[in-house]
N, C-alpha and C. Protein backbone atom coordinates (compact mmCIF):
# COMPACT_ATOMS: atom_id res chain seq x y z
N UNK A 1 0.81 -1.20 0.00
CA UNK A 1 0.00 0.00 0.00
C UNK A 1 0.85 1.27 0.00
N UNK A 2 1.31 1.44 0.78
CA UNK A 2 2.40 2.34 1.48
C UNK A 2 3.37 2.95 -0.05
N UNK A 3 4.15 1.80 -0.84
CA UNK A 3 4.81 2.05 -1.91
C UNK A 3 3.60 2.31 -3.31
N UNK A 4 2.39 2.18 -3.24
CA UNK A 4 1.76 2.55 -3.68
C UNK A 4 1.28 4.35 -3.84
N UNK A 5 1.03 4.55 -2.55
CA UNK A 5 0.52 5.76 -1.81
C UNK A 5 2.02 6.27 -2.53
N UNK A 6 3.11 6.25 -2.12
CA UNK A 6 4.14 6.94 -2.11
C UNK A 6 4.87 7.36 -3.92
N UNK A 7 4.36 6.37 -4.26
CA UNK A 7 4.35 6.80 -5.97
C UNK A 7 3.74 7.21 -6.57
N UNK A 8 2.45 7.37 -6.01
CA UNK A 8 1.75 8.23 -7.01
C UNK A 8 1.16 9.32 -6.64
N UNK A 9 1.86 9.92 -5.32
CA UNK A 9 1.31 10.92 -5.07
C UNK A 9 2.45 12.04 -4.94
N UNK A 10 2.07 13.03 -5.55
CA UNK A 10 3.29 14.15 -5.68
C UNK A 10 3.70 14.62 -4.51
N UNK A 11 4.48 14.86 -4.52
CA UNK A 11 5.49 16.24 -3.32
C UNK A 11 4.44 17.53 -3.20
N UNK A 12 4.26 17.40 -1.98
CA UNK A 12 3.36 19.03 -1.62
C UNK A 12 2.00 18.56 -1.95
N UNK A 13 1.23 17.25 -2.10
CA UNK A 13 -0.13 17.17 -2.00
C UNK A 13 -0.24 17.06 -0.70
N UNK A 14 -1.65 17.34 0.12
CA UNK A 14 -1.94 18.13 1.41
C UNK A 14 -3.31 16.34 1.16
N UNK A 15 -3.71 16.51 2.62
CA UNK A 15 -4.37 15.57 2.96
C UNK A 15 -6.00 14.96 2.16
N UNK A 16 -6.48 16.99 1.74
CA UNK A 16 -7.81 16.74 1.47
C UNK A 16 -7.92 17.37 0.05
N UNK A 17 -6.31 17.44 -0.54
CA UNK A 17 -6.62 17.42 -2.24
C UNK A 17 -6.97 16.49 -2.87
N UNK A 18 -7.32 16.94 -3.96
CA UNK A 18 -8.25 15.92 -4.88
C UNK A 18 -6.97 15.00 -5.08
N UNK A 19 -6.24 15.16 -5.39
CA UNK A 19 -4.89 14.57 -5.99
C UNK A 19 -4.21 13.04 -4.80
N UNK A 20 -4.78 13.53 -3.74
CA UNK A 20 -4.29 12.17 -2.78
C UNK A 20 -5.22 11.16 -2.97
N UNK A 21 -4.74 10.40 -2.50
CA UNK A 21 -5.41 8.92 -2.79
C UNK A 21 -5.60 7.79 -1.48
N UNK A 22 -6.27 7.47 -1.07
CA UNK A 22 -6.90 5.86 -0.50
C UNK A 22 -6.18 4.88 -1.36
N UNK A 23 -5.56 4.15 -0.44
CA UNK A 23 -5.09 2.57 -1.06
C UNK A 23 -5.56 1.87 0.13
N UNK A 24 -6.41 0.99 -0.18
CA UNK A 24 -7.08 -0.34 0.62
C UNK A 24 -6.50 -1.61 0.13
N UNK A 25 -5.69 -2.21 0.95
CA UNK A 25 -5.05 -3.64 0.11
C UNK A 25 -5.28 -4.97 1.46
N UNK A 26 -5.06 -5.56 0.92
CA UNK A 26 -5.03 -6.75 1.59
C UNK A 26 -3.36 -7.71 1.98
N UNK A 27 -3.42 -8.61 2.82
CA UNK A 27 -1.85 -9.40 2.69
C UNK A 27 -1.81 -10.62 1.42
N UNK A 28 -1.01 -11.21 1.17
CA UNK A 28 -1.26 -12.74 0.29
C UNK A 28 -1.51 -13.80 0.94
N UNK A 29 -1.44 -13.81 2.34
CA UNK A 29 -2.41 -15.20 3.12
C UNK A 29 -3.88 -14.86 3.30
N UNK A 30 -4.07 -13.19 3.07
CA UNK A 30 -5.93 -13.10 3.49
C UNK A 30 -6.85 -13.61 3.12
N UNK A 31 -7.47 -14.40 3.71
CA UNK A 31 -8.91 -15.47 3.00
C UNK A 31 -8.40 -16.67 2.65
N UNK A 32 -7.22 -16.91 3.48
CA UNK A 32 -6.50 -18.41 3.49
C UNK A 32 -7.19 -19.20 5.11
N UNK A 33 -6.83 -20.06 4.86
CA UNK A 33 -6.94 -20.51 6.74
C UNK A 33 -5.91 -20.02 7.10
N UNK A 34 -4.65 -19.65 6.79
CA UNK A 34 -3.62 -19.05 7.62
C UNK A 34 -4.23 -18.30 8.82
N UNK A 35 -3.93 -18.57 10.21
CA UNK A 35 -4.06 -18.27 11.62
C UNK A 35 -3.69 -16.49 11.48
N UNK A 36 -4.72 -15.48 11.58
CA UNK A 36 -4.16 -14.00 11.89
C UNK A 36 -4.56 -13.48 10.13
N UNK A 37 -4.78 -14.04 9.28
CA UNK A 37 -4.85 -13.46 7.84
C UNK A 37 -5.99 -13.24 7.82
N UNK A 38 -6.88 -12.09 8.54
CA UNK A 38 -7.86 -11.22 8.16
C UNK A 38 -7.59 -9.96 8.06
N UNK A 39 -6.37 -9.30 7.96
CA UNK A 39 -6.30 -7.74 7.76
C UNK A 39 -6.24 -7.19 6.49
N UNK A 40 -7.20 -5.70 6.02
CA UNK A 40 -7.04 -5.09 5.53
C UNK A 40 -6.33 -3.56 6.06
N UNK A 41 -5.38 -2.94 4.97
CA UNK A 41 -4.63 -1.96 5.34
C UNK A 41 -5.17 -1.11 5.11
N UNK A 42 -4.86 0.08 5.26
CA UNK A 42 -5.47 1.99 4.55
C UNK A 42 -4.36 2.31 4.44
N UNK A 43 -4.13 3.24 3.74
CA UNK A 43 -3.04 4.43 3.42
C UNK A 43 -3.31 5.42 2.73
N UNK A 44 -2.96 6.64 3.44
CA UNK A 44 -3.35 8.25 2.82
C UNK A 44 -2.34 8.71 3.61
N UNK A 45 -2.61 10.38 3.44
CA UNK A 45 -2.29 10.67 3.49
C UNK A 45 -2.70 11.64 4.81
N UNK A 46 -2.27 12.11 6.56
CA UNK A 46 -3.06 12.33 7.28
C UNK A 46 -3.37 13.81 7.20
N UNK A 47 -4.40 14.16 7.73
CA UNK A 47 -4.75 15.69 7.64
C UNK A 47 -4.50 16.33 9.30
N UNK A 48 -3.89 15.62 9.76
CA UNK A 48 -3.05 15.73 11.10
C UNK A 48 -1.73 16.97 10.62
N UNK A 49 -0.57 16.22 9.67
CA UNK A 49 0.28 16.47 9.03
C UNK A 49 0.98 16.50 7.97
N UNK A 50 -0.25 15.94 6.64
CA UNK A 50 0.01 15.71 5.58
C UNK A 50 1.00 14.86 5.35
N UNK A 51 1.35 13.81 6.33
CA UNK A 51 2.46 12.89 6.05
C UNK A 51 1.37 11.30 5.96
N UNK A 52 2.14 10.43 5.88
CA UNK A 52 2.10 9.09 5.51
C UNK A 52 0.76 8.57 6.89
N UNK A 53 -0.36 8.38 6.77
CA UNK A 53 -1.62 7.73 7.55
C UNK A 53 -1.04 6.21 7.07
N UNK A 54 -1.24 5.10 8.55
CA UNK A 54 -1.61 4.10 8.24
C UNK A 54 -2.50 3.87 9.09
N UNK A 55 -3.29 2.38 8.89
CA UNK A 55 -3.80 1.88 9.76
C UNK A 55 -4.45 0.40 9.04
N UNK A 56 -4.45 -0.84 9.91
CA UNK A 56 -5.43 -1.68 9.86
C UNK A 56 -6.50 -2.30 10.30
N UNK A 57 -7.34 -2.98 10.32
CA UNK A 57 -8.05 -3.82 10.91
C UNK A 57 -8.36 -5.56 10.19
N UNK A 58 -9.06 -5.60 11.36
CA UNK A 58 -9.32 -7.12 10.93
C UNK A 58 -11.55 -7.34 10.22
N UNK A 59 -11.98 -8.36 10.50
CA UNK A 59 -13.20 -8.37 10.26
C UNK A 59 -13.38 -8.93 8.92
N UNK A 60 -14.14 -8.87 8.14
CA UNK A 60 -14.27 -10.01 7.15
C UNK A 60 -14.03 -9.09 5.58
N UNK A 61 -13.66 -7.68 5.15
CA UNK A 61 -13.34 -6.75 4.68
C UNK A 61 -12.19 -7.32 3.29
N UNK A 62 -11.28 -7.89 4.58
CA UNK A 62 -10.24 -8.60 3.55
C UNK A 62 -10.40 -9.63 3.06
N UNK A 63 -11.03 -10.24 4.00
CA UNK A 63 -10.85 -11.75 3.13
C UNK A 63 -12.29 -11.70 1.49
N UNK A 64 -13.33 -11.05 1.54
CA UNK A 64 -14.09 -10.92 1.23
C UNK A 64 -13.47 -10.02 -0.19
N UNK A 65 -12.67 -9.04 0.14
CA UNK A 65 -12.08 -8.46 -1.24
C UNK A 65 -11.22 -9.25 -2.08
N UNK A 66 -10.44 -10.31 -1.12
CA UNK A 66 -9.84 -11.56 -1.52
C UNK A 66 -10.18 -12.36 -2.53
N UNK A 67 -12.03 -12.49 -2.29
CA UNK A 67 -12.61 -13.77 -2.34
C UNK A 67 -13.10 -13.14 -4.10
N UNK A 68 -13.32 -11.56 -3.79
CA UNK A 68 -13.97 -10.56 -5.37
C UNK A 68 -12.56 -11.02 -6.02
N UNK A 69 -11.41 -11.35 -6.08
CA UNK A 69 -10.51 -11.09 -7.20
C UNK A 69 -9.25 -10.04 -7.07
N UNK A 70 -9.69 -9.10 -5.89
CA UNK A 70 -8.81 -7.80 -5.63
C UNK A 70 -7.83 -7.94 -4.59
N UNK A 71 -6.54 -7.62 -4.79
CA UNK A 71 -5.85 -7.06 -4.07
C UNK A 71 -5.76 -5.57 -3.18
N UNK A 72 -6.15 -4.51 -3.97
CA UNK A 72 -5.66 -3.45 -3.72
C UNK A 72 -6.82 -2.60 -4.65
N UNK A 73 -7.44 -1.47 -3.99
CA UNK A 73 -8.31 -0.25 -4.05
C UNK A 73 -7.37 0.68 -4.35
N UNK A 74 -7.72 1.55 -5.13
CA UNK A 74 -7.24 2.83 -4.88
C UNK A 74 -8.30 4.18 -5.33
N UNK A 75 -8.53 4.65 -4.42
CA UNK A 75 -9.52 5.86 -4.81
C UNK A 75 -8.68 7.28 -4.94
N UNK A 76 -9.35 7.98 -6.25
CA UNK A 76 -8.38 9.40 -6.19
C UNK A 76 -9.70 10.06 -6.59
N UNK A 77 -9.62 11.34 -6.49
CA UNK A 77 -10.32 12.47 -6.87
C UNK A 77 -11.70 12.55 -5.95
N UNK A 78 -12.17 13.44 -6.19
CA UNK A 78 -13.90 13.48 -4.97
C UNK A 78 -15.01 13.32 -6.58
N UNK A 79 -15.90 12.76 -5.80
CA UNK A 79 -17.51 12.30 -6.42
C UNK A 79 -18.13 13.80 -6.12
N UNK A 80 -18.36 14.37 -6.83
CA UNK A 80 -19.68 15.55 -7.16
C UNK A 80 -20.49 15.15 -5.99
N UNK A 81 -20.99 14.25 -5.62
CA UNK A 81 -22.17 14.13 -4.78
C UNK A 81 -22.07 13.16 -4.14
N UNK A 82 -22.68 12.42 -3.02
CA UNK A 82 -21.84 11.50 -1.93
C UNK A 82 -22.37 10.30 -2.48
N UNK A 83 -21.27 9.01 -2.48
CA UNK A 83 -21.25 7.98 -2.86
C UNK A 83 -20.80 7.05 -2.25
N UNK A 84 -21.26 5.78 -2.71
CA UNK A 84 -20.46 4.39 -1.83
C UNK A 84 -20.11 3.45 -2.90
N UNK A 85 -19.18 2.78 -2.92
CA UNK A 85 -18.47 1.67 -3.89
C UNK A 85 -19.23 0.51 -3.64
N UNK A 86 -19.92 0.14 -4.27
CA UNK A 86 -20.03 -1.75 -4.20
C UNK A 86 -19.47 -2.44 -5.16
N UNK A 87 -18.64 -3.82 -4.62
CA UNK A 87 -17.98 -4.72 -5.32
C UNK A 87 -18.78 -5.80 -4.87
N UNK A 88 -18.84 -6.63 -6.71
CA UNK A 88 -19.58 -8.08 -6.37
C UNK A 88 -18.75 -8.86 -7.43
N UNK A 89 -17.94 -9.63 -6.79
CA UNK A 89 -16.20 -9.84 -7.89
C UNK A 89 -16.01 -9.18 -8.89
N UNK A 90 -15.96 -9.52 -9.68
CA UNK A 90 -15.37 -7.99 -11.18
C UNK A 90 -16.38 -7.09 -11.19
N UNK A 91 -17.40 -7.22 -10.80
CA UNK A 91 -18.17 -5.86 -11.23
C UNK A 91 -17.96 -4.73 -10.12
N UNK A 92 -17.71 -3.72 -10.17
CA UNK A 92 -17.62 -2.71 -9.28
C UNK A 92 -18.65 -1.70 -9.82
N UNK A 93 -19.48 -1.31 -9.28
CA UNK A 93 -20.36 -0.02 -9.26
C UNK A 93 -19.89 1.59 -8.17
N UNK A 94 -20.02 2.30 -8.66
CA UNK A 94 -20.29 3.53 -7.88
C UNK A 94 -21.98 4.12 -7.67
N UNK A 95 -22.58 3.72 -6.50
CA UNK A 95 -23.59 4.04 -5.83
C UNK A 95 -24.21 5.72 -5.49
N UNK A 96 -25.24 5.73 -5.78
CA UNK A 96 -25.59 7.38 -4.95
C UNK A 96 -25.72 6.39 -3.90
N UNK A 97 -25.45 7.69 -2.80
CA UNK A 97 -25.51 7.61 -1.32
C UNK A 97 -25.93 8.68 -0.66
N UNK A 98 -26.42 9.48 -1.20
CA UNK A 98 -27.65 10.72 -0.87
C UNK A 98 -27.73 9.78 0.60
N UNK A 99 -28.70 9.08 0.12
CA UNK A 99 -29.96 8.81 1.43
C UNK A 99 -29.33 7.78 2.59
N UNK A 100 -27.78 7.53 2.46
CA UNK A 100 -27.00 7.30 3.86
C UNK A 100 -26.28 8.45 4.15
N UNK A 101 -25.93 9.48 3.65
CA UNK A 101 -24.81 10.48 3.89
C UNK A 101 -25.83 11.11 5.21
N UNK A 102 -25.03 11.19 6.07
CA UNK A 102 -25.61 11.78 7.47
C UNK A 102 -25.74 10.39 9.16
N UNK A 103 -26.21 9.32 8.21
CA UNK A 103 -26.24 8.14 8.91
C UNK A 103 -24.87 7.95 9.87
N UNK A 104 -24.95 7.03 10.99
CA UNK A 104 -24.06 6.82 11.89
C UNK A 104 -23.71 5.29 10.89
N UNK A 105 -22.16 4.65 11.32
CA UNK A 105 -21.90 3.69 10.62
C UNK A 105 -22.38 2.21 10.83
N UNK A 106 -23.67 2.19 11.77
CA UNK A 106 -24.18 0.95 11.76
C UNK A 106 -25.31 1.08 11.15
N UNK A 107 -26.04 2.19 10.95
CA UNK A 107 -27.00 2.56 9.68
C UNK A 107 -26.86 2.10 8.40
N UNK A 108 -25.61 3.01 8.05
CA UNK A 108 -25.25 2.72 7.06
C UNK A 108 -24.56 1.63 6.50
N UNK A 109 -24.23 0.72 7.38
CA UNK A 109 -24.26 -0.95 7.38
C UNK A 109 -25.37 -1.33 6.73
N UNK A 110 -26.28 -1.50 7.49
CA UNK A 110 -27.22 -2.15 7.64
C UNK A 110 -28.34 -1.38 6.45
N UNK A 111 -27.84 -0.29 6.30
CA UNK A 111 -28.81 0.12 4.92
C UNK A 111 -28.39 -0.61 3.56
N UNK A 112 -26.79 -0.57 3.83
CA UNK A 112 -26.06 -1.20 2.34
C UNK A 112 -26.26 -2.95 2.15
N UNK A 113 -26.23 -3.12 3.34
CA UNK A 113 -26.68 -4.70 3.68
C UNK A 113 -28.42 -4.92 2.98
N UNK A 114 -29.24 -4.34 3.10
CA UNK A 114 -30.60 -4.39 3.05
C UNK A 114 -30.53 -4.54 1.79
N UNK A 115 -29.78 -3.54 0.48
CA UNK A 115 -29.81 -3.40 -0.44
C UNK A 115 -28.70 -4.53 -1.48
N UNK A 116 -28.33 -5.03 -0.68
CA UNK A 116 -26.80 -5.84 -1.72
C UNK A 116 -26.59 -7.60 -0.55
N UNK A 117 -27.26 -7.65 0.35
CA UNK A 117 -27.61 -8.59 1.29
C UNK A 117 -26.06 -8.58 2.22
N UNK A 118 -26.61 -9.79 3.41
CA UNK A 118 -25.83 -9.74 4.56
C UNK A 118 -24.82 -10.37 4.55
N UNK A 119 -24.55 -11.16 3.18
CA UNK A 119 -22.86 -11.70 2.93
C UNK A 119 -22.10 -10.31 3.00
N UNK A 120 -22.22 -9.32 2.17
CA UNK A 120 -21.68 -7.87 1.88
C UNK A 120 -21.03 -7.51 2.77
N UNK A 121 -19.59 -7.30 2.94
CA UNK A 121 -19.18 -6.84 3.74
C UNK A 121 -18.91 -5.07 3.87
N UNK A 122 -19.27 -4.62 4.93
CA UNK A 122 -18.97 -2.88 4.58
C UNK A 122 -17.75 -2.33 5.23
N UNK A 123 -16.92 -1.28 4.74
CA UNK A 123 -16.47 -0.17 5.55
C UNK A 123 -17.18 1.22 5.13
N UNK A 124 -16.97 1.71 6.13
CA UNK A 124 -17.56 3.03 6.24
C UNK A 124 -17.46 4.02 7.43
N UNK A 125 -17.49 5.36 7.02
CA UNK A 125 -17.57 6.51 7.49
C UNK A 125 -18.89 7.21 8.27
N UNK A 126 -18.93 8.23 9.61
CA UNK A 126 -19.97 8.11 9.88
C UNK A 126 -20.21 9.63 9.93
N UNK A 127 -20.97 10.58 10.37
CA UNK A 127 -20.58 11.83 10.39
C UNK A 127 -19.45 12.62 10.56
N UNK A 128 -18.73 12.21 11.42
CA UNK A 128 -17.25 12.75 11.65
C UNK A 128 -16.71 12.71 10.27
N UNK A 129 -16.79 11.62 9.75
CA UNK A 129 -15.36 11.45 8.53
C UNK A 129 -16.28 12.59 7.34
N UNK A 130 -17.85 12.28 7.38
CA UNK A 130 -18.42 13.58 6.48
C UNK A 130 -17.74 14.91 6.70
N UNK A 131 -18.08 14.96 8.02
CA UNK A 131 -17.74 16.58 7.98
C UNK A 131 -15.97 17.01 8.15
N UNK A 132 -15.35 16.87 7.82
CA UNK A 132 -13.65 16.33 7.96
C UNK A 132 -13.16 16.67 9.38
N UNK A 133 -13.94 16.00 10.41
CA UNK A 133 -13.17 15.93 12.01
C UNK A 133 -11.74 15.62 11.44
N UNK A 134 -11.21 15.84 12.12
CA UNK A 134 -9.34 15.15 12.00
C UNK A 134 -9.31 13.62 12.33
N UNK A 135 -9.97 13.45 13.82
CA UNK A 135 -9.47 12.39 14.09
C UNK A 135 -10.55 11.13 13.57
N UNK A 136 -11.39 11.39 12.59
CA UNK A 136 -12.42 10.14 12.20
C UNK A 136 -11.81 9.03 11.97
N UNK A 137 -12.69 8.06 12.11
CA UNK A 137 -12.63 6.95 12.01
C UNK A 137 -13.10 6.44 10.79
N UNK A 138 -12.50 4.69 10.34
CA UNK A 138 -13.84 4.27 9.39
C UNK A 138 -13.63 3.33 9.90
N UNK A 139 -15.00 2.57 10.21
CA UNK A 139 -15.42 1.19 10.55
C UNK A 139 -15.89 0.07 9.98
N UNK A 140 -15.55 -0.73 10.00
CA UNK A 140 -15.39 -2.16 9.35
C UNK A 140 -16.30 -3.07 10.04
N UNK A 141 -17.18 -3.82 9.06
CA UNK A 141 -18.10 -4.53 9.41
C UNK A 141 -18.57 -4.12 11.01
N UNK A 142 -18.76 -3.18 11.80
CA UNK A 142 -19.75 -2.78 13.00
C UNK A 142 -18.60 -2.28 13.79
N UNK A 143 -17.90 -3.54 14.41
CA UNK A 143 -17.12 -3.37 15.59
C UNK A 143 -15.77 -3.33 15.32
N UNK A 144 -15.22 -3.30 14.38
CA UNK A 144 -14.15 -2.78 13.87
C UNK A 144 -13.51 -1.72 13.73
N UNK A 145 -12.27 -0.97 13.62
CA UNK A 145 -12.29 0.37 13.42
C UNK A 145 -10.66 0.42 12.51
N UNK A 146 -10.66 1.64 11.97
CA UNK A 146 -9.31 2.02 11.16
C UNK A 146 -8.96 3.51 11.97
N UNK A 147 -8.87 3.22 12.95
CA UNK A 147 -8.78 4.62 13.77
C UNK A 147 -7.84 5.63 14.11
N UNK A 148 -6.94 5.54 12.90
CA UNK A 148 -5.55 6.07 13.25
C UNK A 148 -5.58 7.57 12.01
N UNK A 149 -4.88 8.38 12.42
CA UNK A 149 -4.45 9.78 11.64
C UNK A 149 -5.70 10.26 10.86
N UNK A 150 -6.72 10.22 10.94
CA UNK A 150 -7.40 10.78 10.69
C UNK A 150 -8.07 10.31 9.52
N UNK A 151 -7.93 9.28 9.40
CA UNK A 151 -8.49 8.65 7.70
C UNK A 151 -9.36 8.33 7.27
N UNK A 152 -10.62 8.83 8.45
CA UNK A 152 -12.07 8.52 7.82
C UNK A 152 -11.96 10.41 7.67
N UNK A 153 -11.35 11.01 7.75
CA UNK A 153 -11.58 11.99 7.19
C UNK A 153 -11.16 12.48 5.62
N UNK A 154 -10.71 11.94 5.55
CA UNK A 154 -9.82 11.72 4.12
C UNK A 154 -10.97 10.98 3.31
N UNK A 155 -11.32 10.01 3.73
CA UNK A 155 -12.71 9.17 2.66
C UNK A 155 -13.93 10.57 3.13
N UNK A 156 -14.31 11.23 3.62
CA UNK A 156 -15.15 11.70 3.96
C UNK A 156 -15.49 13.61 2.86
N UNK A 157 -13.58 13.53 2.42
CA UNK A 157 -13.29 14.94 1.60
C UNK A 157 -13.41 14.66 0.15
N UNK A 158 -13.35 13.02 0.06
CA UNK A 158 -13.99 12.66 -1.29
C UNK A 158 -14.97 12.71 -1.37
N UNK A 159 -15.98 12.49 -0.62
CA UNK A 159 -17.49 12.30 -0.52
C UNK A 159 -17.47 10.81 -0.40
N UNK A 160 -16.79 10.08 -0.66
CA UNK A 160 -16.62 8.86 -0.68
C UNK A 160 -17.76 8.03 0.86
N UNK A 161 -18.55 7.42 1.29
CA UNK A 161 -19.55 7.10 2.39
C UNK A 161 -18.91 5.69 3.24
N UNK A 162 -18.85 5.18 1.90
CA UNK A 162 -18.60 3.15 2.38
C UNK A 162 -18.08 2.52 1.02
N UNK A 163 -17.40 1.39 1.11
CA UNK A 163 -17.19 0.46 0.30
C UNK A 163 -17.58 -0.57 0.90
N UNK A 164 -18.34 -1.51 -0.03
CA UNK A 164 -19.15 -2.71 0.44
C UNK A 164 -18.40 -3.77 -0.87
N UNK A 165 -18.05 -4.88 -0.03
CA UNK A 165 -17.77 -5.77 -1.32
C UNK A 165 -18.10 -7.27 -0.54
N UNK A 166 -18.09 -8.05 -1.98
CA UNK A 166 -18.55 -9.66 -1.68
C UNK A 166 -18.14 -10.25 -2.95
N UNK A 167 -17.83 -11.54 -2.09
CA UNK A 167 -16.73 -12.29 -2.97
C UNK A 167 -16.76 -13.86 -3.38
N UNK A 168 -17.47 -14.35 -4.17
CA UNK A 168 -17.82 -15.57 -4.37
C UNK A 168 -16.62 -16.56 -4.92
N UNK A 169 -15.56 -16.26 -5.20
CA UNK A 169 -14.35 -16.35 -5.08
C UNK A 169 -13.93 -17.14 -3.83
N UNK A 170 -12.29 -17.66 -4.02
CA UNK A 170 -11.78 -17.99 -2.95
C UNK A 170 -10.14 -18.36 -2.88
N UNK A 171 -9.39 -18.33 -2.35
CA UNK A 171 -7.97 -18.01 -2.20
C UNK A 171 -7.53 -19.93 -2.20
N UNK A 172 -6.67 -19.64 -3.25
CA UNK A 172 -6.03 -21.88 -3.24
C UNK A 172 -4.90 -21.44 -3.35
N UNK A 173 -4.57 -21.86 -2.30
CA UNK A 173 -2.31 -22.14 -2.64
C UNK A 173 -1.91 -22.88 -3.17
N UNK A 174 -1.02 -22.71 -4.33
CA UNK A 174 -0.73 -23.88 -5.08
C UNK A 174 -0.85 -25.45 -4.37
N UNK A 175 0.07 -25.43 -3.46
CA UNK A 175 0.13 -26.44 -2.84
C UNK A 175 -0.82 -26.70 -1.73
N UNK A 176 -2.68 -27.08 -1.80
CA UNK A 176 -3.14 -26.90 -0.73
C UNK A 176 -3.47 -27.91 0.61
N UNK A 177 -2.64 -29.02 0.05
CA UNK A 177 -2.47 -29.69 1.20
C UNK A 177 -1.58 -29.53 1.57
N UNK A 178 -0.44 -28.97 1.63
CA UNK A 178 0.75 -29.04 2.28
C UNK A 178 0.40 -27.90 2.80
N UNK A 179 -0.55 -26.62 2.23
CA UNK A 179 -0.81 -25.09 3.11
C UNK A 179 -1.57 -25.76 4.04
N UNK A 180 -2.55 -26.60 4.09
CA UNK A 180 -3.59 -26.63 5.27
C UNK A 180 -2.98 -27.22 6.22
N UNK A 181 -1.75 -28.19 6.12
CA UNK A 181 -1.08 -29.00 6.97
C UNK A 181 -0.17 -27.60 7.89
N UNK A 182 0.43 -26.67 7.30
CA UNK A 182 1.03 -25.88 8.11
C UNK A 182 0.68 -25.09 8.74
N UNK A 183 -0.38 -24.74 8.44
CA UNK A 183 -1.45 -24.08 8.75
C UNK A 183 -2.33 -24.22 10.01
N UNK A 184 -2.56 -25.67 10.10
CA UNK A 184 -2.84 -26.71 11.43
C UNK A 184 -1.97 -26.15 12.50
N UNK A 185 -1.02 -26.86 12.00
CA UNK A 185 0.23 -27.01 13.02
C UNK A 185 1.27 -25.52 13.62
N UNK A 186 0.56 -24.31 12.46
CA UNK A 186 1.11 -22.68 12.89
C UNK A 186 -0.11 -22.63 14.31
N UNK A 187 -1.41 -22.91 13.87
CA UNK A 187 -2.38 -23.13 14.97
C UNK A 187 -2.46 -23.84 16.35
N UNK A 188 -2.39 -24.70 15.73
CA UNK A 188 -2.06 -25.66 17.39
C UNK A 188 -0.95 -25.12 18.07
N UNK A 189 -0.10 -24.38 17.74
CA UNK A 189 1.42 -23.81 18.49
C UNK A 189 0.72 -22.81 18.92
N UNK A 190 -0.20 -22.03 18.31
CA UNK A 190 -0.33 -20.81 19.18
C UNK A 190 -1.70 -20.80 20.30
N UNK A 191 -2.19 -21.58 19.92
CA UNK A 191 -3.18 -22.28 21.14
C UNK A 191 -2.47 -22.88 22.06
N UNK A 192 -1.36 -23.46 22.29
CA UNK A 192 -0.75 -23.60 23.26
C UNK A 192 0.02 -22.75 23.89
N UNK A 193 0.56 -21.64 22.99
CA UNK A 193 1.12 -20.43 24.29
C UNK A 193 0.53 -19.51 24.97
């Protein structure tokens, strides 16, 4: 993400220009049985200090973007009017989101859920990241959070609301009996310490 963010964004872009960018990526074990491989990353840019935002979480976000085909998001520029991303494996849409923009982020869960069903996994922004608080958050499937440098404010200067994706897809290691065997046995070690 990070070497992403860092190449394509110029010298002297500021947190809430059009010109910065969201990178949402995932690891290469996410949506494996690998023990700990549910994180998705963020990276922007913070409106703290215009330097390097990270943050991750866990929740079903990654493995689920995994499962669509994707590695790695990248959003640049702001939407005219407030919007939310849905992914349903290759197809990606851009949504009006009029009628969640204002919603708290279990609303707006549960509104995007109503409309695209309850496999769908969401992140999203809640008033704070609308109105560009510094320190917003974006939250991941309910109880989750990306709560670091300010980076639901950054999705919030795009107009950007939520990204919802679902993934009928699924992650095979070449070798998948020899992955599930290590995989076991990375497990059972850490249930015992």
């Amino acid at each position: 993400n990070r070497w992403i963010l860092l190449n394509e964004i110029d010298k002297g872009v500021k947190a809430f220009d059009l010109q910065n960018k969201i990178i949402i990526g995932t690891g290469l074990l996410v949506g494996s049985s690998a023990p700990g491989a549910c994180r998705v990353q963020i990276d922007t840019l913070s409106p703290f200090n215009n330097g390097v935002a990270s943050g991750n979480s866990g929740g079903f976000f990654g493995a689920q973007l995994m499962f669509a085909g994707w590695d790695n998001i990248v959003i640049e520029g702001k939407a005219k009017d407030p919007v939310y991303i849905y992914i349903k494996d290759k197809n990606v849409r851009i949504m009006d989101a009029k009628n969640i923009w204002g919603k708290t982020t279990w609303k707006t869960q549960d509104a995007i859920q109503t409309i695209h069903g309850k496999n769908t996994s969401v992140l999203t922004i809640g008033p704070a990241g609308e109105n560009l608080v510094y320190s917003a958050a974006i939250i991941v499937d309910k109880y989750r959070s990306v709560s670091r440098c300010g980076i639901g404010a950054v999705m919030g200067s795009k107009n950007l609301k939520a990204i919802s994706v679902e993934g009928t897809g699924s992650v095979n290691p070449v070798n998948q009996k020899s992955f599930e065997k290590k995989s076991a046995q990375l497990k059972s070690k850490i249930l015992k310490t």
